[in-house]
C-alpha atoms as a PDB file:
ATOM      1  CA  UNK A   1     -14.494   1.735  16.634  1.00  0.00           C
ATOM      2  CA  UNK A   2     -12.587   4.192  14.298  1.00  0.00           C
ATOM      3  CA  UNK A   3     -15.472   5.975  13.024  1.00  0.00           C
ATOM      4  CA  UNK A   4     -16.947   6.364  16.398  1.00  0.00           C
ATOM      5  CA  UNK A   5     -13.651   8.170  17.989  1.00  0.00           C
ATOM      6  CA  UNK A   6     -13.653  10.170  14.441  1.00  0.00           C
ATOM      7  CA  UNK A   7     -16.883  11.804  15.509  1.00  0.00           C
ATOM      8  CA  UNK A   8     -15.931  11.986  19.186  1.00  0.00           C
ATOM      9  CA  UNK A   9     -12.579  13.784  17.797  1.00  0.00           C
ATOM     10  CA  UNK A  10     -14.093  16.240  15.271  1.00  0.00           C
ATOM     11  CA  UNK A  11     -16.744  16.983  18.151  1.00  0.00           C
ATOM     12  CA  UNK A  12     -13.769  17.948  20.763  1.00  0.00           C
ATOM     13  CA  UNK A  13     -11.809  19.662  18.402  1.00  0.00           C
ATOM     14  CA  UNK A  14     -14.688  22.109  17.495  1.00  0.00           C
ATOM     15  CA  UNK A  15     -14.839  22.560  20.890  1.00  0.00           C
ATOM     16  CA  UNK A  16     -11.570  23.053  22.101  1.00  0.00           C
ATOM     17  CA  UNK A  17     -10.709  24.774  19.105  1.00  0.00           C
ATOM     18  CA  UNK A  18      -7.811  22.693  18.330  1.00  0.00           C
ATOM     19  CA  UNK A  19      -6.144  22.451  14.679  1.00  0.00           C
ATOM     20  CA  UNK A  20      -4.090  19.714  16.352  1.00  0.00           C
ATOM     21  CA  UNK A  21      -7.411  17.187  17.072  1.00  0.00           C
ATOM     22  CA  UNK A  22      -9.986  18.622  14.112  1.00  0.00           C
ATOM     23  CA  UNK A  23      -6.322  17.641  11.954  1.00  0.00           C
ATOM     24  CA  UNK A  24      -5.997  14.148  13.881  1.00  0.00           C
ATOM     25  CA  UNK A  25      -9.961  13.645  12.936  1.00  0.00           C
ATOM     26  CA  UNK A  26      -9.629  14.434   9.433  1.00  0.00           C
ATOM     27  CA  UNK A  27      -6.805  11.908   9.367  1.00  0.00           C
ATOM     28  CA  UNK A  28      -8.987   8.893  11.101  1.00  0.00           C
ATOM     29  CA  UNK A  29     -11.588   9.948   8.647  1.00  0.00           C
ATOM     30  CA  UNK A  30      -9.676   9.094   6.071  1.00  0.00           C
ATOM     31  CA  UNK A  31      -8.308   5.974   7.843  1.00  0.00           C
ATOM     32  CA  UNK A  32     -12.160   4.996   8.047  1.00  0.00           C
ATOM     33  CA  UNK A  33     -12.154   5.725   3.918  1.00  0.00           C
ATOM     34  CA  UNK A  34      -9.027   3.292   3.867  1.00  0.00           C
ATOM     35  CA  UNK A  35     -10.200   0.333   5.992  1.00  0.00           C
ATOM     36  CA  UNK A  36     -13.146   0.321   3.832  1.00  0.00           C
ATOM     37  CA  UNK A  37     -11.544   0.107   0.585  1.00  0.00           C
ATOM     38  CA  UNK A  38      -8.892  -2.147   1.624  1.00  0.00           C
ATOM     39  CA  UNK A  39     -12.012  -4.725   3.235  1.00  0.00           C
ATOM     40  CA  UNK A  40     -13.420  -4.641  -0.243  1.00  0.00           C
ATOM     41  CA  UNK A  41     -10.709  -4.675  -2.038  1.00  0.00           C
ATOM     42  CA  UNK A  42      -9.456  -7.779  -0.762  1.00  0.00           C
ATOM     43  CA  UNK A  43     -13.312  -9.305  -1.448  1.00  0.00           C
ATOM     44  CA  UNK A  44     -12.988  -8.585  -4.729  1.00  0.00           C
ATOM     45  CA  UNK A  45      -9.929 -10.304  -5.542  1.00  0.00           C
ATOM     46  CA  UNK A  46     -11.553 -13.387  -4.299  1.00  0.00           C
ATOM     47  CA  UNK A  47     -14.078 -12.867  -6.705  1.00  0.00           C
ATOM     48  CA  UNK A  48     -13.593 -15.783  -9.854  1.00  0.00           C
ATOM     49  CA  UNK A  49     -12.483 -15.207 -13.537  1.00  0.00           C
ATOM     50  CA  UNK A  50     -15.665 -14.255 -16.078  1.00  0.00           C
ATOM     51  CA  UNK A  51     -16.121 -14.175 -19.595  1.00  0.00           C
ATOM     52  CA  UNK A  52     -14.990 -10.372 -19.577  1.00  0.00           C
ATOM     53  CA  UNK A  53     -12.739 -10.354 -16.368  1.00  0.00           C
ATOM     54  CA  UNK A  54     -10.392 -13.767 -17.146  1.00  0.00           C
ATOM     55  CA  UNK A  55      -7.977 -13.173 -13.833  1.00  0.00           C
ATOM     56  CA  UNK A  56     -11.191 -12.065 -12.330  1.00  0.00           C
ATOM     57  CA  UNK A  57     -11.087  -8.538 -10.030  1.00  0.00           C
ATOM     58  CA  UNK A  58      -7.093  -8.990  -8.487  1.00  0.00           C
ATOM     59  CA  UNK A  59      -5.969  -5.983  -9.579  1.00  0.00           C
ATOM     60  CA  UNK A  60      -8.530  -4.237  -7.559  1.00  0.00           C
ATOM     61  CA  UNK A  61      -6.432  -4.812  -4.280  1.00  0.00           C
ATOM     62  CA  UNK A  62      -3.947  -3.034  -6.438  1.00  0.00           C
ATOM     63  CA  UNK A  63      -6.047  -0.047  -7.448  1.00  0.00           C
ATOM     64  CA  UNK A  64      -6.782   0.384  -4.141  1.00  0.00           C
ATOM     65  CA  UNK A  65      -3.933   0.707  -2.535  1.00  0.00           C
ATOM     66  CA  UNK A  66      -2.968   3.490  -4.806  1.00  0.00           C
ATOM     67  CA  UNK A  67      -6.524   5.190  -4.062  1.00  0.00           C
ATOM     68  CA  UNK A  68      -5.560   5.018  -0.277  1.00  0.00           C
ATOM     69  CA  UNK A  69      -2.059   6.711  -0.879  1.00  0.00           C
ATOM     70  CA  UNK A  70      -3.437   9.455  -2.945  1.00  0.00           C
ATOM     71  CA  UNK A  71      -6.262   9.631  -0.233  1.00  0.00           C
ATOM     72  CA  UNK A  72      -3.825  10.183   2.366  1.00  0.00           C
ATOM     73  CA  UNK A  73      -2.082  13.086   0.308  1.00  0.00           C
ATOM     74  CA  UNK A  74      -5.079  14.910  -0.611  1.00  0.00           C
ATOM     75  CA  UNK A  75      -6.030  15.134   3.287  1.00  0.00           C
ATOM     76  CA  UNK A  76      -2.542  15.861   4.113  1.00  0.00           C
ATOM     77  CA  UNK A  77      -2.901  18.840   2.184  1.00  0.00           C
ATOM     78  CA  UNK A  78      -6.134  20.148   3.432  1.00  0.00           C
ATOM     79  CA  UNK A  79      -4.670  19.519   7.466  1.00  0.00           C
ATOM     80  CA  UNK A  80      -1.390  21.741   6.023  1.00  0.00           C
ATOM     81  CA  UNK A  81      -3.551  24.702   4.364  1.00  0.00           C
ATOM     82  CA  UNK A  82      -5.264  24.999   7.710  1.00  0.00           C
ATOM     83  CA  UNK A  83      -2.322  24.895   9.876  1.00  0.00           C
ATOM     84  CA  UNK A  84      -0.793  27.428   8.113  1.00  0.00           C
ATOM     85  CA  UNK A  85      -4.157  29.879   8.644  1.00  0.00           C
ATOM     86  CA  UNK A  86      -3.931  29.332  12.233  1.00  0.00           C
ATOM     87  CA  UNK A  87      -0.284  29.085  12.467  1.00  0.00           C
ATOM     88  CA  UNK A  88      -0.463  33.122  11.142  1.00  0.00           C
ATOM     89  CA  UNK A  89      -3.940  33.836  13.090  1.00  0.00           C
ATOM     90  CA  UNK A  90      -3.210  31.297  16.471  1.00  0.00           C
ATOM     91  CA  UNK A  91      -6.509  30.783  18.930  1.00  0.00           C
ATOM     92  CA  UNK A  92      -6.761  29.384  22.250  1.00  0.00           C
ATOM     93  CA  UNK A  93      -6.993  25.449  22.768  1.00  0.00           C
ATOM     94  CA  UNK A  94      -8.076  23.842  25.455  1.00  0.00           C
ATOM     95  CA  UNK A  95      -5.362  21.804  26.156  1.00  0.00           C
ATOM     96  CA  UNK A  96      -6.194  19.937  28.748  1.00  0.00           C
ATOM     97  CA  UNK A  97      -9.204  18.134  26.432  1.00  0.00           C
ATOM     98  CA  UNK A  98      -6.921  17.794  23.666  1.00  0.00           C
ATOM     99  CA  UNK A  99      -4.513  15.701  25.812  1.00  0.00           C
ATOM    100  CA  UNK A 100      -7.040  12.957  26.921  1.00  0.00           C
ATOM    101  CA  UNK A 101      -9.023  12.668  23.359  1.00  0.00           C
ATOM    102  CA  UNK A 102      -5.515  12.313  21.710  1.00  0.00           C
ATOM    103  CA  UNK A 103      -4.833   9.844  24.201  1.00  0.00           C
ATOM    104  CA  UNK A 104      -7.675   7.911  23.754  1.00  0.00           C
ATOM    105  CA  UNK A 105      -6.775   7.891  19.773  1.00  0.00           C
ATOM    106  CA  UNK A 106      -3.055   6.356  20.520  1.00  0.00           C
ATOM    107  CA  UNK A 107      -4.891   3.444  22.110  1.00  0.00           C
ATOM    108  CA  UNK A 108      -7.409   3.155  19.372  1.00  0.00           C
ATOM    109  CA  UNK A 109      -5.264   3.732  15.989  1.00  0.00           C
ATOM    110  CA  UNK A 110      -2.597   1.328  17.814  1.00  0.00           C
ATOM    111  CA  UNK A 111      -4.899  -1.711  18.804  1.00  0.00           C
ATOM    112  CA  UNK A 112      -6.022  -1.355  14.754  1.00  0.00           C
ATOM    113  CA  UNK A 113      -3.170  -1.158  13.628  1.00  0.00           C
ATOM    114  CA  UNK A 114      -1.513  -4.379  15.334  1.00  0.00           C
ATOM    115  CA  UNK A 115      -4.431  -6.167  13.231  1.00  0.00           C
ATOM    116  CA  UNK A 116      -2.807  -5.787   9.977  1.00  0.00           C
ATOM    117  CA  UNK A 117       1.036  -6.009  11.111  1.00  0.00           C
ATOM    118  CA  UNK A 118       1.391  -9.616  10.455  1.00  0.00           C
ATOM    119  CA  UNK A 119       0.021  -9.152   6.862  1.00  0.00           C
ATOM    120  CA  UNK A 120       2.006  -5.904   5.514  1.00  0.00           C
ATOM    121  CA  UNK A 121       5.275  -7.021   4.310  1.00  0.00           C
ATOM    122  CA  UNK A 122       3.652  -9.372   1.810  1.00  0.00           C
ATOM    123  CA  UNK A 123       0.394  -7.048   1.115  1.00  0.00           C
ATOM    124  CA  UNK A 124       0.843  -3.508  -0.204  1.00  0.00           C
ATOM    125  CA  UNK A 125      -3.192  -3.489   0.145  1.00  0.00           C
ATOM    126  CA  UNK A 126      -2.768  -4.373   4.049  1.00  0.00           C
ATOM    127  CA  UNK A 127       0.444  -2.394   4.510  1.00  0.00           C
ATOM    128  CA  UNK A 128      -1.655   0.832   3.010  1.00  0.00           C
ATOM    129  CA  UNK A 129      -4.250  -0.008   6.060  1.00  0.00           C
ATOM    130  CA  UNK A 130      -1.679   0.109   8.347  1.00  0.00           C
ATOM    131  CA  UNK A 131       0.358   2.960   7.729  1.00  0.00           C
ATOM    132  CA  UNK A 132      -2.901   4.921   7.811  1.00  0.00           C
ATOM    133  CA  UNK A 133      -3.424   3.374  11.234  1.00  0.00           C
ATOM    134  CA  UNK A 134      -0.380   3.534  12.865  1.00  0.00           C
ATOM    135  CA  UNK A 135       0.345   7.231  11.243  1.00  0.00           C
ATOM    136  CA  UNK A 136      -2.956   8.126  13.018  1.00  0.00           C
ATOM    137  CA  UNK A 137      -1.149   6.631  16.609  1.00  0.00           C
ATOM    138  CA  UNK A 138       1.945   8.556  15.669  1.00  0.00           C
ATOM    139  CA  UNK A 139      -0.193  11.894  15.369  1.00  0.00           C
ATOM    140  CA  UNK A 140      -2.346  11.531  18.291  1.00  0.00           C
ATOM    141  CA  UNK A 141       0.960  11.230  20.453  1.00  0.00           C
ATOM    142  CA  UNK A 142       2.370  14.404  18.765  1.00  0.00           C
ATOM    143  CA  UNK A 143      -1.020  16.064  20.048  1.00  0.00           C
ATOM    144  CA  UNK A 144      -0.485  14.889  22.922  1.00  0.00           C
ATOM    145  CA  UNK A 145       2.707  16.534  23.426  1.00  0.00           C
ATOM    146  CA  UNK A 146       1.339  19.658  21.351  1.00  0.00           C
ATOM    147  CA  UNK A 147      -1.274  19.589  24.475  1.00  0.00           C
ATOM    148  CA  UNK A 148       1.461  19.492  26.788  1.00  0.00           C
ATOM    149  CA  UNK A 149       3.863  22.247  25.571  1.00  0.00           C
ATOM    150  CA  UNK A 150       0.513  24.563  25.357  1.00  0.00           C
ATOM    151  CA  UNK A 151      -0.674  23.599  29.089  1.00  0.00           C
ATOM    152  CA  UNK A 152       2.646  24.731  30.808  1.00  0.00           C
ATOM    153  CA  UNK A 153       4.129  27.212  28.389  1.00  0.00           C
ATOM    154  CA  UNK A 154       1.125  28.856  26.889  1.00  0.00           C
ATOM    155  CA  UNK A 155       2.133  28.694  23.689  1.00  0.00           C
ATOM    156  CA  UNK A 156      -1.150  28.737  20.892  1.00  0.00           C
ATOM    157  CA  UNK A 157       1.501  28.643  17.870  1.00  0.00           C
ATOM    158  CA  UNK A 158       1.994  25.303  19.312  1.00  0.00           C
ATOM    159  CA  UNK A 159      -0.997  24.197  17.884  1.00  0.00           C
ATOM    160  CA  UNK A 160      -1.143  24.288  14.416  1.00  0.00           C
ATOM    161  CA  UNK A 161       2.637  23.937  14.309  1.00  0.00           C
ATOM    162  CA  UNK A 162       1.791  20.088  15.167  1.00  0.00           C
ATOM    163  CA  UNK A 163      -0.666  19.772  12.421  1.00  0.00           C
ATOM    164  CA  UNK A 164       2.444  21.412   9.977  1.00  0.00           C
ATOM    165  CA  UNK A 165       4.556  18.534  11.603  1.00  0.00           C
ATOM    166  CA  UNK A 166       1.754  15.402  11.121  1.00  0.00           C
ATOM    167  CA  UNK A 167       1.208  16.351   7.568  1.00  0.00           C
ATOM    168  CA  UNK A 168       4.832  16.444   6.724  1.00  0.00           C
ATOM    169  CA  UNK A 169       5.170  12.761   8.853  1.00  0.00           C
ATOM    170  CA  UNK A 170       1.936  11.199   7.014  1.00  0.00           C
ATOM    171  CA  UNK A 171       3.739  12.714   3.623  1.00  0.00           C
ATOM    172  CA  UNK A 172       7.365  11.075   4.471  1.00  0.00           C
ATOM    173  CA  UNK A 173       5.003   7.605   5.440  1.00  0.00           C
ATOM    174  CA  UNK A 174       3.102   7.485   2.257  1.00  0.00           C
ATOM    175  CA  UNK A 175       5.343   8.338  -0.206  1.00  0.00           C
ATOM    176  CA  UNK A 176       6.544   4.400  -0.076  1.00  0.00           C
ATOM    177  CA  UNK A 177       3.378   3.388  -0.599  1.00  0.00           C
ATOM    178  CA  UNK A 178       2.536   5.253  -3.287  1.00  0.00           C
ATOM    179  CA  UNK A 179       5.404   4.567  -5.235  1.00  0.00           C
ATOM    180  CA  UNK A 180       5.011   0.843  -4.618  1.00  0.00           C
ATOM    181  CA  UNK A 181       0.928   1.065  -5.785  1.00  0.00           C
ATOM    182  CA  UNK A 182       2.212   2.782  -9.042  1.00  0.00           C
ATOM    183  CA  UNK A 183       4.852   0.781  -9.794  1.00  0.00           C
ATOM    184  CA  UNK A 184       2.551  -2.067  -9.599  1.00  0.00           C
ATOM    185  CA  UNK A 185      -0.217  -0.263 -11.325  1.00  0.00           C
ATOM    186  CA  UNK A 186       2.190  -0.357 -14.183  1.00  0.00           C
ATOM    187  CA  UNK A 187       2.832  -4.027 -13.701  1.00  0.00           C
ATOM    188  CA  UNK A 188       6.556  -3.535 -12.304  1.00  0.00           C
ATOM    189  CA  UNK A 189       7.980  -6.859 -11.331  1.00  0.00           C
ATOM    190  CA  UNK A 190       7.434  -6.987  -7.686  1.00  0.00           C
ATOM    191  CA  UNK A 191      10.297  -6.479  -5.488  1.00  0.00           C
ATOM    192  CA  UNK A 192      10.452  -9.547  -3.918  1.00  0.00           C
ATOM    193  CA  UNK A 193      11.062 -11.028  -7.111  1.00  0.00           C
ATOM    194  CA  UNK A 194      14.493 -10.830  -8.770  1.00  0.00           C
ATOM    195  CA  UNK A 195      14.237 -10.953 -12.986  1.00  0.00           C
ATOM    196  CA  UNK A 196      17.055 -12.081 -13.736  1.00  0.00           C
ATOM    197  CA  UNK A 197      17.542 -14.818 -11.022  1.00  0.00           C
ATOM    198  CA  UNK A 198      14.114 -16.220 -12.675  1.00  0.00           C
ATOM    199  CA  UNK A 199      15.860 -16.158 -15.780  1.00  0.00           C
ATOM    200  CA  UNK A 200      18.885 -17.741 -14.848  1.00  0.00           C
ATOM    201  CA  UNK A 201      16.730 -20.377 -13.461  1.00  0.00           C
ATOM    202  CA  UNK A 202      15.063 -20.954 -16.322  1.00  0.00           C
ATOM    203  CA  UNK A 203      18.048 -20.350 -19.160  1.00  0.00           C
ATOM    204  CA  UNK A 204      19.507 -23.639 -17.096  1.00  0.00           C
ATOM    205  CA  UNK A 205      16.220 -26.414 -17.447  1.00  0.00           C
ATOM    206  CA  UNK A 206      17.855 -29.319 -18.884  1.00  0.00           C
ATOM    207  CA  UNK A 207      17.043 -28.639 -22.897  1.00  0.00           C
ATOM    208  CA  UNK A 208      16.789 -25.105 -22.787  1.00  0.00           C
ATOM    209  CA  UNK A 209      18.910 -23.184 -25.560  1.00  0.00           C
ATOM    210  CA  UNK A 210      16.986 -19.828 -24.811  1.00  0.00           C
ATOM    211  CA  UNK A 211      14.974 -17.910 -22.745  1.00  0.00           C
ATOM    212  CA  UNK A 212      12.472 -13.961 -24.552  1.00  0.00           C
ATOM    213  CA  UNK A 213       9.598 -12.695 -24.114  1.00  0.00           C
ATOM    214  CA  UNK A 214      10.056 -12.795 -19.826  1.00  0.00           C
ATOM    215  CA  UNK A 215       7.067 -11.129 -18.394  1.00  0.00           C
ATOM    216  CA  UNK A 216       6.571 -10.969 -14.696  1.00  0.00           C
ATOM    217  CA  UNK A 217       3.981  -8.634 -12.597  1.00  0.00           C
ATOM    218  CA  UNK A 218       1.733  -8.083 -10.158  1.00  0.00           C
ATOM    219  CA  UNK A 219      -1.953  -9.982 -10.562  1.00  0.00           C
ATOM    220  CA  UNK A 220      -2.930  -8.179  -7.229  1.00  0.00           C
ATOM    221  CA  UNK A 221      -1.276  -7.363  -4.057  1.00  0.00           C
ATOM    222  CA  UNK A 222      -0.585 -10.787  -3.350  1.00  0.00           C
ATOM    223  CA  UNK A 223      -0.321 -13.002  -6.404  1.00  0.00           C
ATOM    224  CA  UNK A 224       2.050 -12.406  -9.485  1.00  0.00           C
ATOM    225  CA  UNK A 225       1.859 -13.995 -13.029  1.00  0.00           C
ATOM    226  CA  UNK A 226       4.764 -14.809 -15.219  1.00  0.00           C
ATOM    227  CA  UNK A 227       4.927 -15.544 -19.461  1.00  0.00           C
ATOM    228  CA  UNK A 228       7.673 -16.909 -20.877  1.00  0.00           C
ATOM    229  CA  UNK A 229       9.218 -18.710 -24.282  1.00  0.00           C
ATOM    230  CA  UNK A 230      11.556 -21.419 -23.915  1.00  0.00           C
ATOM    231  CA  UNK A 231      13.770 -22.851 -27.034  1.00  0.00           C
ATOM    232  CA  UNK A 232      13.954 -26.247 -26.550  1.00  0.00           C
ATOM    233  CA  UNK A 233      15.096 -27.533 -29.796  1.00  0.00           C
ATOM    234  CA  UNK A 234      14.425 -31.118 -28.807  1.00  0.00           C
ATOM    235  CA  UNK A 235      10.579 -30.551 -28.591  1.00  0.00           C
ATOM    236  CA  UNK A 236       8.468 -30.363 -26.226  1.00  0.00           C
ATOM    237  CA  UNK A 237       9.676 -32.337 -23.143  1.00  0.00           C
ATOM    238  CA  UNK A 238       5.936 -33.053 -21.779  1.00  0.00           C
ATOM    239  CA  UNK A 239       3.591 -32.194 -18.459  1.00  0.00           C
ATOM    240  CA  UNK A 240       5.771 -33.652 -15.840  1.00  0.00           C
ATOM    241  CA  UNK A 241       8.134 -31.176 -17.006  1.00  0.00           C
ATOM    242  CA  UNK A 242       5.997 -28.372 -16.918  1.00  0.00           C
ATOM    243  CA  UNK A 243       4.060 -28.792 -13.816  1.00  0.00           C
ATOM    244  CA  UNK A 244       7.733 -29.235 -12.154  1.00  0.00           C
ATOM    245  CA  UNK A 245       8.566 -25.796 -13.494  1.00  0.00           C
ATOM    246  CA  UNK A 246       5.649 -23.955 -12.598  1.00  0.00           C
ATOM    247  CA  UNK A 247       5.609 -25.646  -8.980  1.00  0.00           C
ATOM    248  CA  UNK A 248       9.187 -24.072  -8.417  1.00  0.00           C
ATOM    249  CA  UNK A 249       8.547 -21.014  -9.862  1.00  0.00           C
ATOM    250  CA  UNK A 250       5.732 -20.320  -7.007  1.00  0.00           C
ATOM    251  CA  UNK A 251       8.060 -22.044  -4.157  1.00  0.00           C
ATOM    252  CA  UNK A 252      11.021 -20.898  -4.852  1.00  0.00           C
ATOM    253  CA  UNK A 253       9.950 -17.281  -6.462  1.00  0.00           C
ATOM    254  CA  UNK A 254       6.256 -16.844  -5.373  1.00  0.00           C
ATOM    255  CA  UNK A 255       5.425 -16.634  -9.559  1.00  0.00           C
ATOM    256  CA  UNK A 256       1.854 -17.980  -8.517  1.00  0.00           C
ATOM    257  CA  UNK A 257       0.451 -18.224 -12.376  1.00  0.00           C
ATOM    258  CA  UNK A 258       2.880 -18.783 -15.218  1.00  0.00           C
ATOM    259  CA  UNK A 259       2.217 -19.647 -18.877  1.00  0.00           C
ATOM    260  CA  UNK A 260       5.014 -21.320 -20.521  1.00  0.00           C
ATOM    261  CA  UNK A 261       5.238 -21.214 -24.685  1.00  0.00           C
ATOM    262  CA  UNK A 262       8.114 -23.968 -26.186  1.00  0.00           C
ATOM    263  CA  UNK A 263       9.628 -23.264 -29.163  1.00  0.00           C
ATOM    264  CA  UNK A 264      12.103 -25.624 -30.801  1.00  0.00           C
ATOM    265  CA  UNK A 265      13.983 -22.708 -32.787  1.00  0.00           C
ATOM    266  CA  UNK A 266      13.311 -23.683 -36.096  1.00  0.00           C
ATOM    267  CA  UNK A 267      11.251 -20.396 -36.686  1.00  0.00           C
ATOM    268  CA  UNK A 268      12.518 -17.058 -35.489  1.00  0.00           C
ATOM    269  CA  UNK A 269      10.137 -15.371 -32.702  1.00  0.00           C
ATOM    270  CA  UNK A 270       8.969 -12.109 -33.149  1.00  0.00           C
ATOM    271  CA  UNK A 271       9.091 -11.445 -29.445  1.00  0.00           C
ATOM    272  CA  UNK A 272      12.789 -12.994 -28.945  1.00  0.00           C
ATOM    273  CA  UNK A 273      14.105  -9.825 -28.911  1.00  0.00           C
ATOM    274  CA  UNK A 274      14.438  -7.670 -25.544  1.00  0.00           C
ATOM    275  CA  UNK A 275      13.398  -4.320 -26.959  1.00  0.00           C
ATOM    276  CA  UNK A 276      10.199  -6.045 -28.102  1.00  0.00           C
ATOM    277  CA  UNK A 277       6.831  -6.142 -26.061  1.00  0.00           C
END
């Protein structure tokens, strides 16, 4: 449906010789680009471990989601460069066409984008699908309005002064996103994850004397891993233990694989140390 009012777009624009849609087009193009990636992104990370990939392709939803932010920037910038040409060279638009295709892509880029609003608080990959969609609703009602202003005042400069505007808003939209992709790129703890409330959890298991070498990040979009060594000088206090600890780890913090190493402290660790990775 989105690739077939991209070509219905582009096709108007050229003819109405509007900045404002052939702008709005390159942006659904690129929302096209995004659903794509995002669709096989998240088949990937369903994909099992292999001898070469052991957490299998996860990260890929990650990867991805940074691809589709820098995406949106690097057609942000291409919709700005030719705004500014026609902003200092304006030509007429034919507003009236621009009004109902712009229309026709706020119904469109909304109705997609409701489809991944349930999933993008928890899903930077999802939440990267839907800013491109519902950015792409926001700009077809600003050429809407850009239609508008030029029908009853006249006004070309109108025209390319909206695509200015859009690639400003898609710029202020993604810049969240791409922060988020590259923080997790870099296997930042996730935000909804608090460090040190996982260590204070942990620093207060009954036989614990000491908690190092705390590791928690991102295994995709969706799933995080955790390391960890625990001193418990009393030796190793057996499964039941462990498979409580991991079980409230993902409740209680959403840590969906964690490796646990005991030590009973008779040996220094290497890694005990904060400043050590």
């Amino acid at each position: 449906m989105n690739l077939a009012f991209v070509l219905v777009e582009a096709v108007y624009g050229v003819l109405a010789h509007s900045m404002a849609l052939l702008a709005d087009a390159g942006h659904n193009l690129s929302d096209v680009l995004a659903l794509t990636l995002a669709w096989g992104a998240s088949t990937l990370a369903k994909r099992g471990p292999s001898e070469r990939f052991t957490y299998g392709l996860r990260s890929s939803s990650i990867l991805v989601a940074l691809l589709n932010a820098a995406l949106l920037l690097v057609v942000t910038g291409g919709i700005a460069w030719e705004a500014i040409n026609r902003l200092a060279a304006p030509m007429p638009v034919a507003s009236e066409t621009v009004i109902w295709v712009a229309l026709v892509g706020i119904l469109i880029n909304g109705a997609s984008a409701m489809l991944f609003a349930r999933d993008r608080r928890h899903d930077v990959n999802m939440r990267g699908a839907f800013l491109h969609l519902a950015a792409d609703a926001a700009v077809s009602l600003g050429v809407v309005v850009a239609g508008i202003g030029i029908l009853f005042t006249g006004w070309l400069w109108l025209d390319p002064l909206t695509g200015l505007v859009i690639a400003a808003a898609i710029v202020w939209s993604t810049w969240g996103l791409l922060r988020d992709s590259v923080a997790l790129a870099l296997n930042a703890v996730p935000e909804h994850i608090d460090p040190r409330v996982v260590r204070t959890y942990l620093s207060l298991l009954a036989g614990v004397a000491e908690v190092h070498d705390l590791h928690i990040w991102a295994m995709s979009t969706t799933e995080t891993a955790l390391t960890v060594h625990l001193v418990i000088p009393g030796g190793h206090p057996g499964d039941a233990f462990m498979a409580e600890v991991c079980k409230e780890l993902r409740v209680r913090y959403h840590v969906h694989h964690a490796t646990i190493q005991i030590e009973t402290g008779a040996h220094p660790c290497e890694l005990a140390p904060d400043h050590v990775v």
